[in-house]
Protein backbone atom coordinates (compact mmCIF):
# COMPACT_ATOMS: atom_id res chain seq x y z
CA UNK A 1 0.00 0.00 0.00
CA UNK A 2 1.23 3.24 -1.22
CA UNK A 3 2.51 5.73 1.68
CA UNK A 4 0.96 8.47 -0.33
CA UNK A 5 -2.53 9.80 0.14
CA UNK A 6 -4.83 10.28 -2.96
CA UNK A 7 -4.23 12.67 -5.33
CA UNK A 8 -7.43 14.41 -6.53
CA UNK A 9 -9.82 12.31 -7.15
CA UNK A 10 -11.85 14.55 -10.11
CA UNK A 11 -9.27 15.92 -12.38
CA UNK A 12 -10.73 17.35 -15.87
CA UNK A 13 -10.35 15.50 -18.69
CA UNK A 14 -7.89 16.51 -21.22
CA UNK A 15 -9.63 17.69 -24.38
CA UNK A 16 -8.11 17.97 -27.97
CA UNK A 17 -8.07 16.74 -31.03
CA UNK A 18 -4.54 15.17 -31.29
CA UNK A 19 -3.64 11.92 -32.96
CA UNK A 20 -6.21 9.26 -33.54
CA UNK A 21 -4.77 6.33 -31.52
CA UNK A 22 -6.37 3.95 -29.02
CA UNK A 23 -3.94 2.75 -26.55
CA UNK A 24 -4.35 -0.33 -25.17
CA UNK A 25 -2.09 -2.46 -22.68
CA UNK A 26 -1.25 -5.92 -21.47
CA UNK A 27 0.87 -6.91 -18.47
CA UNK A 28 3.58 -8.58 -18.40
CA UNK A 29 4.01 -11.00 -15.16
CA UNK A 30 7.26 -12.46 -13.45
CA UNK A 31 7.26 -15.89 -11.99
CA UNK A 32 5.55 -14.28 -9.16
CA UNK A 33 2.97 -13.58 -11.34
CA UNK A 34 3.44 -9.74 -9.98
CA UNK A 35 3.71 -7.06 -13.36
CA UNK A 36 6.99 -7.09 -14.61
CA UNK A 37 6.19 -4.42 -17.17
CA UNK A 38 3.31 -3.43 -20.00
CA UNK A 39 2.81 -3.82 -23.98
CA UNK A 40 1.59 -0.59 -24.92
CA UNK A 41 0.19 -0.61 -28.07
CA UNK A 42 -2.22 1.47 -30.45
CA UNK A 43 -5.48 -0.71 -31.75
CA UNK A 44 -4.56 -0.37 -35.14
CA UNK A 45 -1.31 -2.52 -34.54
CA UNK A 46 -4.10 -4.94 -33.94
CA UNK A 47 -6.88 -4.19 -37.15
CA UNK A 48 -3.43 -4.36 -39.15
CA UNK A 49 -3.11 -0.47 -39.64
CA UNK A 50 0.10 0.06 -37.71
CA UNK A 51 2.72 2.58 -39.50
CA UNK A 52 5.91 4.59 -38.30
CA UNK A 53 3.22 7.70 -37.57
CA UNK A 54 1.00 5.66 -35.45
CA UNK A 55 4.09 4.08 -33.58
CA UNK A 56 5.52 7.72 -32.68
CA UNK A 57 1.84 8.55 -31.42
CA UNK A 58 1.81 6.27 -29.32
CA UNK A 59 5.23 7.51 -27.30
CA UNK A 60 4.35 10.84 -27.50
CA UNK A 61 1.01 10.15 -25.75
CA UNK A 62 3.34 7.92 -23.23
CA UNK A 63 5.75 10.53 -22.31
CA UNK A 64 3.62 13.84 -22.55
CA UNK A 65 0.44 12.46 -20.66
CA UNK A 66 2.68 10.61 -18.06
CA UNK A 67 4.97 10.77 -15.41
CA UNK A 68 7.65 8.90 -16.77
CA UNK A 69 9.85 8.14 -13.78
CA UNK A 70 6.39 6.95 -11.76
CA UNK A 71 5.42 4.44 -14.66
CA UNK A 72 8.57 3.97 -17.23
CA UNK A 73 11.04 3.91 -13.48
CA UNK A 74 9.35 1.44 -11.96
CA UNK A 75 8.18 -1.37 -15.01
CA UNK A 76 9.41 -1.85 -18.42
CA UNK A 77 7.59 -0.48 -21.55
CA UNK A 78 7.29 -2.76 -24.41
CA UNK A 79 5.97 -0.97 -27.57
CA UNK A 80 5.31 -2.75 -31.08
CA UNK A 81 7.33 -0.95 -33.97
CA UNK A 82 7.81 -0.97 -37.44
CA UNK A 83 10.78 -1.26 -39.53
CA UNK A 84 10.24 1.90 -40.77
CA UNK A 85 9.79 3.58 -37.35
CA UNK A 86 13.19 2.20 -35.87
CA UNK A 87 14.92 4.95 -37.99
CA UNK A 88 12.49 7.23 -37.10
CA UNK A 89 13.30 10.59 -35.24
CA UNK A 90 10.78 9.92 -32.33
CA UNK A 91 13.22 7.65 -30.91
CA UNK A 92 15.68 10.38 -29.85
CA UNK A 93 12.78 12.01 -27.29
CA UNK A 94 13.28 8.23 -25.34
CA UNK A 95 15.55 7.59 -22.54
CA UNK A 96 16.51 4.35 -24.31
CA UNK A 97 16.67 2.43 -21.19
CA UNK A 98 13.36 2.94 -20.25
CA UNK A 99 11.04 0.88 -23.27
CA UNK A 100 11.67 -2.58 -24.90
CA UNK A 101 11.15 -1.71 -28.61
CA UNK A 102 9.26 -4.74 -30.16
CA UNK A 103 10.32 -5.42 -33.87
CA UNK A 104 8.63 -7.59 -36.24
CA UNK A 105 9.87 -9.84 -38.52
CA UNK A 106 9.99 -9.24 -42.03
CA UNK A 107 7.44 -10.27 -44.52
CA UNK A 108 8.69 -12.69 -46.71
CA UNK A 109 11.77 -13.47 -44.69
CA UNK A 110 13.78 -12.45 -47.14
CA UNK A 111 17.94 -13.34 -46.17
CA UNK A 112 19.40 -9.98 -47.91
CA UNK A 113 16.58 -7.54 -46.34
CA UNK A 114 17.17 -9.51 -42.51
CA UNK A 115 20.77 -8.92 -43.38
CA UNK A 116 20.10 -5.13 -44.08
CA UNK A 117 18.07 -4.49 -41.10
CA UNK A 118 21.35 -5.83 -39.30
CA UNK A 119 22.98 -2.40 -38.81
CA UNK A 120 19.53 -0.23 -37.22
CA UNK A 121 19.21 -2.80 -35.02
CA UNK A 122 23.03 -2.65 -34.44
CA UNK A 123 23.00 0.59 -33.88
CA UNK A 124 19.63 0.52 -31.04
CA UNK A 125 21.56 -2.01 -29.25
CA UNK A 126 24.31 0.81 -28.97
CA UNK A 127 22.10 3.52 -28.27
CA UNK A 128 21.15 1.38 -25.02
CA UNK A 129 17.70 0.12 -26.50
CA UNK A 130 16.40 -3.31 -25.66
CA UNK A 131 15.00 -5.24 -28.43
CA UNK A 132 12.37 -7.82 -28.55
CA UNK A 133 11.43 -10.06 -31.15
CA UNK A 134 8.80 -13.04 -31.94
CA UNK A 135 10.06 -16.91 -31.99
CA UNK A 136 10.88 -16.41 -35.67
CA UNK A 137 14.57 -15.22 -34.44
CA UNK A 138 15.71 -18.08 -33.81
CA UNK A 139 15.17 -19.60 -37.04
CA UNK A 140 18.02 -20.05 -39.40
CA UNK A 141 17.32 -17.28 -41.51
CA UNK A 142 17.33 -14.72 -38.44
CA UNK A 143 20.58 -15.78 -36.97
CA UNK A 144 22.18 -12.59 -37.50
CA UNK A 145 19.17 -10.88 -35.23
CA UNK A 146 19.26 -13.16 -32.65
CA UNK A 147 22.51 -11.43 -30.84
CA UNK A 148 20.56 -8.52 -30.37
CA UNK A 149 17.91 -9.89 -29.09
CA UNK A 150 16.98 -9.00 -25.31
CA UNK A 151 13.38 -10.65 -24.77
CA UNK A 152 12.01 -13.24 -27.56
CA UNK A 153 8.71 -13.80 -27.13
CA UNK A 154 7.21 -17.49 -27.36
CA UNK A 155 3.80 -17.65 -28.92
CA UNK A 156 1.90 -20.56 -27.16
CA UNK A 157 -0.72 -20.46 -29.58
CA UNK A 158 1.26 -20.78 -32.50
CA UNK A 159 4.28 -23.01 -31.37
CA UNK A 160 3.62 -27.13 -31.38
CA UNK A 161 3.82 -28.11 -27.17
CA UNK A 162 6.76 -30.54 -27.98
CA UNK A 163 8.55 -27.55 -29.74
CA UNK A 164 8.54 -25.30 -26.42
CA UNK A 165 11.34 -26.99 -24.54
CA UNK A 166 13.64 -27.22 -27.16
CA UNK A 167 13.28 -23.75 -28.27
CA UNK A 168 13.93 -22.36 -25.04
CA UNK A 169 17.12 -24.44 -24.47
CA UNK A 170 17.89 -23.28 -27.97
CA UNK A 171 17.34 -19.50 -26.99
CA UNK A 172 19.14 -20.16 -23.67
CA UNK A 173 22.30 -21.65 -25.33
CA UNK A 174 23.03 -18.97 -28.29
CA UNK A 175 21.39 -15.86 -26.82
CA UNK A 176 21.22 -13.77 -23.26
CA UNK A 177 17.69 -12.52 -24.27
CA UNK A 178 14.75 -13.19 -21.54
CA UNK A 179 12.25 -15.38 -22.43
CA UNK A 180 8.22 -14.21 -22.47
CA UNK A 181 5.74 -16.80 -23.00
CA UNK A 182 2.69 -15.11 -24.46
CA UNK A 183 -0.74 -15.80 -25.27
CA UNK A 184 -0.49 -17.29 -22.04
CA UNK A 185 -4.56 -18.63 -21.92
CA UNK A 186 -4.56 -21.56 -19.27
CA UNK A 187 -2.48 -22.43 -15.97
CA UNK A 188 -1.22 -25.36 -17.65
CA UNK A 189 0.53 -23.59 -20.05
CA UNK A 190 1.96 -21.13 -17.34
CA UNK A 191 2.93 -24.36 -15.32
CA UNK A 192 4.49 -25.81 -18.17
CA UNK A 193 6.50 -22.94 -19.12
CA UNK A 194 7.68 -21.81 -15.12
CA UNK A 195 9.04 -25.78 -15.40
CA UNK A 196 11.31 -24.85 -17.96
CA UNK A 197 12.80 -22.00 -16.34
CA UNK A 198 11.17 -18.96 -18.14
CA UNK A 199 10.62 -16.36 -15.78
CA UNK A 200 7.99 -13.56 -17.51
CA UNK A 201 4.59 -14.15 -19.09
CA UNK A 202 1.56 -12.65 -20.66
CA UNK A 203 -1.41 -13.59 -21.39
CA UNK A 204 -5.32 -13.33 -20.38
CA UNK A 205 -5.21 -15.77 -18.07
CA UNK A 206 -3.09 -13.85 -15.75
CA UNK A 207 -6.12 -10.95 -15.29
CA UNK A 208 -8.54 -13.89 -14.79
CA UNK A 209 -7.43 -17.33 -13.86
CA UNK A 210 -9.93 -20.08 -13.44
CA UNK A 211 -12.01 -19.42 -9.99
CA UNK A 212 -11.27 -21.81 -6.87
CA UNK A 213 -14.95 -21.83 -6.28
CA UNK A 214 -14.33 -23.35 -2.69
CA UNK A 215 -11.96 -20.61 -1.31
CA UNK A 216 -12.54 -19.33 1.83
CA UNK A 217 -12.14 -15.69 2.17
CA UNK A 218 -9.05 -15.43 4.28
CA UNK A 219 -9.27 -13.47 7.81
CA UNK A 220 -7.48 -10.15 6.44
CA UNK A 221 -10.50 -9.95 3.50
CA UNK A 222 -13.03 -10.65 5.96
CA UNK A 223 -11.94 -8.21 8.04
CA UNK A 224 -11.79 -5.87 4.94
CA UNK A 225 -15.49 -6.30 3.77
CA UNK A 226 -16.70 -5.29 7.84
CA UNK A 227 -15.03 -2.36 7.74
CA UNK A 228 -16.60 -1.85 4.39
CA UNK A 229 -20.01 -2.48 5.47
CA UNK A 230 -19.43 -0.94 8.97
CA UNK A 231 -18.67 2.57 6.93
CA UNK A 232 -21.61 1.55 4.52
CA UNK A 233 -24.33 1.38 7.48
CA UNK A 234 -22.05 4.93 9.31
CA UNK A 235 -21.58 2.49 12.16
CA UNK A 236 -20.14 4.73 15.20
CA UNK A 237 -16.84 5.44 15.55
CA UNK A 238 -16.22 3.38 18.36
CA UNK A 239 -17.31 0.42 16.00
CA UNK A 240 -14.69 1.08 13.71
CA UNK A 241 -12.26 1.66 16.14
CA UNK A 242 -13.09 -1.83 18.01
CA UNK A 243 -12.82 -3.39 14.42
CA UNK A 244 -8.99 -2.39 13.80
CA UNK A 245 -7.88 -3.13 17.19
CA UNK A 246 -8.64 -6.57 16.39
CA UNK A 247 -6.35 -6.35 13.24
CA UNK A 248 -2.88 -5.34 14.03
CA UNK A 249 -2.04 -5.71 9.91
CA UNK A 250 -5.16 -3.45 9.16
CA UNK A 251 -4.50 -1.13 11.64
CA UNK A 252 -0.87 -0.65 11.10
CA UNK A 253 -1.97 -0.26 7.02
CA UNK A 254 -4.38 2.56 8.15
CA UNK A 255 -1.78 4.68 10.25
CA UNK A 256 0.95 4.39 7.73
CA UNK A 257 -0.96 5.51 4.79
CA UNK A 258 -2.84 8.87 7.00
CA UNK A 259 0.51 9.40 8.57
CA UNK A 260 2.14 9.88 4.97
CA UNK A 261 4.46 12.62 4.27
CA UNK A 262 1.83 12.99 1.37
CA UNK A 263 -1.38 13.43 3.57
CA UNK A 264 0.08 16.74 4.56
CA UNK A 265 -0.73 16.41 8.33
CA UNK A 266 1.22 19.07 10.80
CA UNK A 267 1.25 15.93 13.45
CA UNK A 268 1.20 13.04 13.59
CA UNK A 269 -1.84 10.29 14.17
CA UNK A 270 -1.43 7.38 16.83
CA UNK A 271 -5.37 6.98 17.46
CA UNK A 272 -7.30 4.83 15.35
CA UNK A 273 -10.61 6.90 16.48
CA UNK A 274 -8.66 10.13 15.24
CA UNK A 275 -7.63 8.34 11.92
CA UNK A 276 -11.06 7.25 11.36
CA UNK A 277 -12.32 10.95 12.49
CA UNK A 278 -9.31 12.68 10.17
CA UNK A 279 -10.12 10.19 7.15
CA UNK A 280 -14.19 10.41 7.32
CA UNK A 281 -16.70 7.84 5.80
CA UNK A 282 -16.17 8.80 2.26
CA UNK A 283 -12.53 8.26 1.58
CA UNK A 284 -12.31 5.27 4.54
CA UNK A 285 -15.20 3.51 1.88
CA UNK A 286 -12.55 4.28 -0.93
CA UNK A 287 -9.51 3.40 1.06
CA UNK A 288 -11.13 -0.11 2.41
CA UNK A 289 -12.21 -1.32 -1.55
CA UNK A 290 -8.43 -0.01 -2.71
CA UNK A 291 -7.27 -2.34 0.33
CA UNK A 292 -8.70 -5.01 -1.09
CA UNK A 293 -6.60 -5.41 -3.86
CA UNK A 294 -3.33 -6.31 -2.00
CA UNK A 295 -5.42 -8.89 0.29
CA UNK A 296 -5.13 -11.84 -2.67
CA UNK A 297 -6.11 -15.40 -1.81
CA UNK A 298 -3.44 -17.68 -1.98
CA UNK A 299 -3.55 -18.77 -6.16
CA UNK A 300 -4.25 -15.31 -7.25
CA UNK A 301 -2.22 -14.00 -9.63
CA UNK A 302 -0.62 -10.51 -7.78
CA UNK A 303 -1.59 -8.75 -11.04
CA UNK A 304 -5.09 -9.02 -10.63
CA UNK A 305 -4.64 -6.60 -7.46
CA UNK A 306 -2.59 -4.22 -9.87
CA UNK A 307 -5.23 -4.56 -12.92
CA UNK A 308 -8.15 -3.67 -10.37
CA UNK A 309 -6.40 -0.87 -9.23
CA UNK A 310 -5.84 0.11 -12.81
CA UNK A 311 -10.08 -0.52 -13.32
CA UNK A 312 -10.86 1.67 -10.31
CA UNK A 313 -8.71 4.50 -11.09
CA UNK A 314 -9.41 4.73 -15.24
CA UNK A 315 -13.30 4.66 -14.27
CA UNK A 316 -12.89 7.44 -11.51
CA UNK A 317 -10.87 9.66 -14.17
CA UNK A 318 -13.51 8.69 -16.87
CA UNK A 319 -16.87 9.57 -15.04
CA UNK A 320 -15.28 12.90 -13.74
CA UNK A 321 -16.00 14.56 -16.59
CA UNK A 322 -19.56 13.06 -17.04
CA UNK A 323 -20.92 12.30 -13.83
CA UNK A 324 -21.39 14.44 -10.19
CA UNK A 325 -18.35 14.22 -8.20
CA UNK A 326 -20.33 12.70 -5.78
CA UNK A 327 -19.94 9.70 -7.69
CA UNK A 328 -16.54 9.02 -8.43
CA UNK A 329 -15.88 7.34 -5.71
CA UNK A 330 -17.94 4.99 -6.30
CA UNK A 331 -17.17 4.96 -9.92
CA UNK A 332 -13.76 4.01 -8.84
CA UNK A 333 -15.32 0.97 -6.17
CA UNK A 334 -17.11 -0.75 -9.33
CA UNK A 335 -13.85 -0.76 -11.07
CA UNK A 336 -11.84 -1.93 -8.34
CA UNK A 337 -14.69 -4.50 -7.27
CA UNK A 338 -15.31 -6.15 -10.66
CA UNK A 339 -12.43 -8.18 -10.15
CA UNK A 340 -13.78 -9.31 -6.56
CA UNK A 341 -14.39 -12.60 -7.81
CA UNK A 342 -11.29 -13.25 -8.90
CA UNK A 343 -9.83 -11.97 -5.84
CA UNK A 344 -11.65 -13.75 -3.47
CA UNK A 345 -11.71 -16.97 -5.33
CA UNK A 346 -15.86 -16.66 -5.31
CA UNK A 347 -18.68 -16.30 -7.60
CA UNK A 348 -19.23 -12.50 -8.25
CA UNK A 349 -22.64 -12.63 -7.09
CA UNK A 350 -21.50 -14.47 -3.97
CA UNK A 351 -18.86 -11.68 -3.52
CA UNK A 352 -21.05 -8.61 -3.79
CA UNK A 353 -23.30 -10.28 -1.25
CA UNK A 354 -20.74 -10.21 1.66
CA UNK A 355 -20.84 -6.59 1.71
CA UNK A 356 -22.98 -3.89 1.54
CA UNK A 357 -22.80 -1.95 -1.75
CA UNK A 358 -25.31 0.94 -3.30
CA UNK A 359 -27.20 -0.13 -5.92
CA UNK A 360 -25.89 1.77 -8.58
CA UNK A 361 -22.81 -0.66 -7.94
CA UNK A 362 -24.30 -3.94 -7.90
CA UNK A 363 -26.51 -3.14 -11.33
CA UNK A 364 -23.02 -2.13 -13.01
CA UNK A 365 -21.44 -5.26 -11.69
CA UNK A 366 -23.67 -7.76 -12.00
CA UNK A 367 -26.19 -7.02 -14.38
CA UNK A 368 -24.42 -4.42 -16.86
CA UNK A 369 -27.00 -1.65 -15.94
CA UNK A 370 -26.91 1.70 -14.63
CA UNK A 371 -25.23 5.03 -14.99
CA UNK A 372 -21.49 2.94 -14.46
CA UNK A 373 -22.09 0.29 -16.75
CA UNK A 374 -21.00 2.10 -19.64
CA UNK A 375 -17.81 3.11 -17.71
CA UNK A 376 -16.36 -0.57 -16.88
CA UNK A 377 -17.47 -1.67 -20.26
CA UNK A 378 -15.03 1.18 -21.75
CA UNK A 379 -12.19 0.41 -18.49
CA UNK A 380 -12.32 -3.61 -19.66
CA UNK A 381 -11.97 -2.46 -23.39
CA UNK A 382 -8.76 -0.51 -22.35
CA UNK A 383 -7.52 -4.02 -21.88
CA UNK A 384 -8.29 -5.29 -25.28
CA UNK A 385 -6.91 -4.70 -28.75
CA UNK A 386 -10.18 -4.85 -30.14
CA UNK A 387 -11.21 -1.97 -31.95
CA UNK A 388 -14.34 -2.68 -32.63
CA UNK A 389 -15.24 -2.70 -28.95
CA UNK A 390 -13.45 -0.02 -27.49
CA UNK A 391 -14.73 2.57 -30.16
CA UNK A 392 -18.48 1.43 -29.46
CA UNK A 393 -18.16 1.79 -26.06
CA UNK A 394 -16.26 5.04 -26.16
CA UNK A 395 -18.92 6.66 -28.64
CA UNK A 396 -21.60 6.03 -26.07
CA UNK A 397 -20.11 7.98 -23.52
CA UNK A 398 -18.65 10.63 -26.27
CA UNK A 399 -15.65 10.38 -25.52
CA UNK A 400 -12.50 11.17 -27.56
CA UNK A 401 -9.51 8.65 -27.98
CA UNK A 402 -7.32 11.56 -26.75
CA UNK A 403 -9.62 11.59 -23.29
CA UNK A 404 -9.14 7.89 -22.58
CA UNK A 405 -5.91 7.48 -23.97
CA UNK A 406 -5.27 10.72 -20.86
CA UNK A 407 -6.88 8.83 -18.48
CA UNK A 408 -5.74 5.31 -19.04
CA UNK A 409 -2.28 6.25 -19.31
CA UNK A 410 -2.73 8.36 -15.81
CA UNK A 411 -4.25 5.01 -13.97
CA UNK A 412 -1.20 3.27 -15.43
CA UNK A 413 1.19 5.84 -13.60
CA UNK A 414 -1.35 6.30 -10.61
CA UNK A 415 -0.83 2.49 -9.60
CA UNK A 416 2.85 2.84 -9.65
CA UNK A 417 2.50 5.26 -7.06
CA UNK A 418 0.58 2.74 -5.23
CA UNK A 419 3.61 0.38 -4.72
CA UNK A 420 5.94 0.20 -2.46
């Protein structure tokens, strides 16, 4: 849990017409399953549209509408490229050792044009860029990219299961790149992969592995969701109080985060009644849902609690510029809290009905209705590369790509913060 207090919580929207690019992301896991890093990448990469133009786009929107030391400090940036764009004056606004620049392979696989691509990607290496590239460089005919090569990604859709381990021992034995199994859909294949040694992943399933329908919810969460509904039902103080006296972990979460060199307070707070007092019902509601997140049950992958965050955050930036302030905050609880399945290892519906919730946040959740549901279905197409999707679902709110592109890039960088 971050030591820093919220930042606030209803920015405006940034307007303008700029570029027309629709970022969307993917994590990128360790062993740990925590995020290692992000593919950023514009949906056009995805309809088949991607150029030099749209690559530079998509930087500029990363490094003007972010704080780069927050987001690009803390996890590696992978961005897709072009040919073209690796020679292309954008890269000189990058600090090279902040993004993994992913390059294609060529169409046709033609031996003189790999060999003549040789010297740009020579010359990257030098300027301290990272490359990555697909399985395809370690075929014969890429030999002469594979030296340069500092992450090849594995394909586990497209590569044959008895081809995996001797591919990576291949990779392993004439390269020091990383290996990243993608397209990562089932825990088999993540199982399968971790046995061979490779240490980063990415993949769908890592959002939303299967559901241990049987999982308890573990004493920290349960202790979570009666604070929640204590502040839901504005039990008394004293209630509260009693609560985190039982929960040394809780309690000690509480006074670290008010007591924050960020929270701006002249002294400092040793009384849980005065914390609760000092904090107030609104942002102890908000506070107690953003707990949640780092309170995983045991098989959950660690970036489910960063991809909620992400959720909460994006819809709280999204309705501010369409919906009362009074409702942000709860904006941000329905995208924090449509994960709670997954965190808690329960059927949604199950979930919701351990603590008390408005309405307005159980229709968006569980039924798709209401003034959020357009909100989350917008957040969840952030995660997507389909275009399709994400440009119906920003049309009904009217909303530009430049507005969400601002706001999904500043839930990216807000999470960050959010680490320790």
């Amino acid at each position: 849990m971050s030591t820093q207090s919220d930042p606030d919580p209803s920015p405006e929207i940034k307007t303008g017409e700029g570029p027309s690019l629709s970022i969307a992301r993917q994590p990128i896991v360790d062993e740990h399953r925590a995020v290692f890093g992000y593919e950023l990448f514009d949906r056009a990469h995805a309809a088949g549209t991607h150029t030099a133009a749209s690559d530079a786009a998509l930087l500029f929107n990363v490094l003007s509408l972010v704080d780069t030391e927050a987001l690009m400090g803390k996890k590696t940036v992978f961005v897709n490229c072009t040919h073209a764009s690796l020679e292309d004056g954008h890269l000189e606004l990058v600090q090279a050792d902040r993004v993994v620049l992913e390059v294609p392979p060529l169409a046709g696989n033609v031996k003189e044009e790999i060999e003549a691509r040789v010297p740009v990607l020579a010359d990257l290496r030098r300027r301290g860029f990272r490359l990555a590239f697909s399985y395809s460089v370690l075929s014969r005919a890429y030999e002469s990219w594979l030296p340069h090569a500092s992450f090849i990604k594995l394909d586990m859709t497209q590569i044959k299961p008895e081809l995996l381990e001797p591919m990576v021992r291949f990779a392993r034995q004439h390269s020091t790149s990383q290996i990243v199994a993608e397209k990562v859909e089932t825990a088999q294949q993540y199982e399968r992969m971790k046995s061979l040694g490779v240490k980063l992943f990415q993949g769908h399933w890592f959002a939303h592995p299967v559901l241990i329908k049987t999982h308890a919810v573990r004493p920290s969460q349960a202790t979570i969701l009666q604070l929640i509904n204590l502040v839901r039902k504005h039990a008394d103080v004293s209630e509260i109080e009693e609560l985190l006296k039982r929960d040394p972990t809780l309690s000690f979460t509480m006074l670290r985060y008010i007591n924050s060199s960020g929270f701006g307070l002249s002294c400092e707070v040793t009384s849980f009644r005065h914390a609760v007092m000092i904090l107030g019902m609104k942002k102890l509601f908000r506070w107690g849902a953003l707990l949640m997140t780092t309170s995983r049950a045991g098989e959950v992958a660690a970036a489910v609690g960063t991809t909620a965050v992400v959720r909460g955050r994006l819809m709280e930036l999204l309705s501010a510029e369409l919906l009362p302030p009074e409702e942000c905050d709860n904006a941000f609880v329905v995208g924090v809290f449509s994960l709670l399945d997954t965190m808690l290892g329960i059927p949604l519906k199950e979930a919701l009905a351990s603590v008390a919730l408005p309405e307005s946040i159980v229709d968006a959740l569980l039924h798709r209705t209401g003034v959020f549901a357009p909100f989350l279905t917008l957040t969840e197409a952030c995660e997507s590369g389909n275009e399709e999707d994400f440009r119906r679902a920003a049309d009904e709110l009217q909303l530009s790509n430049q507005q969400v592109n601002w706001a999904h890039l500043q839930a990216l960088n807000w999470a960050e913060t959010l680490t320790d």
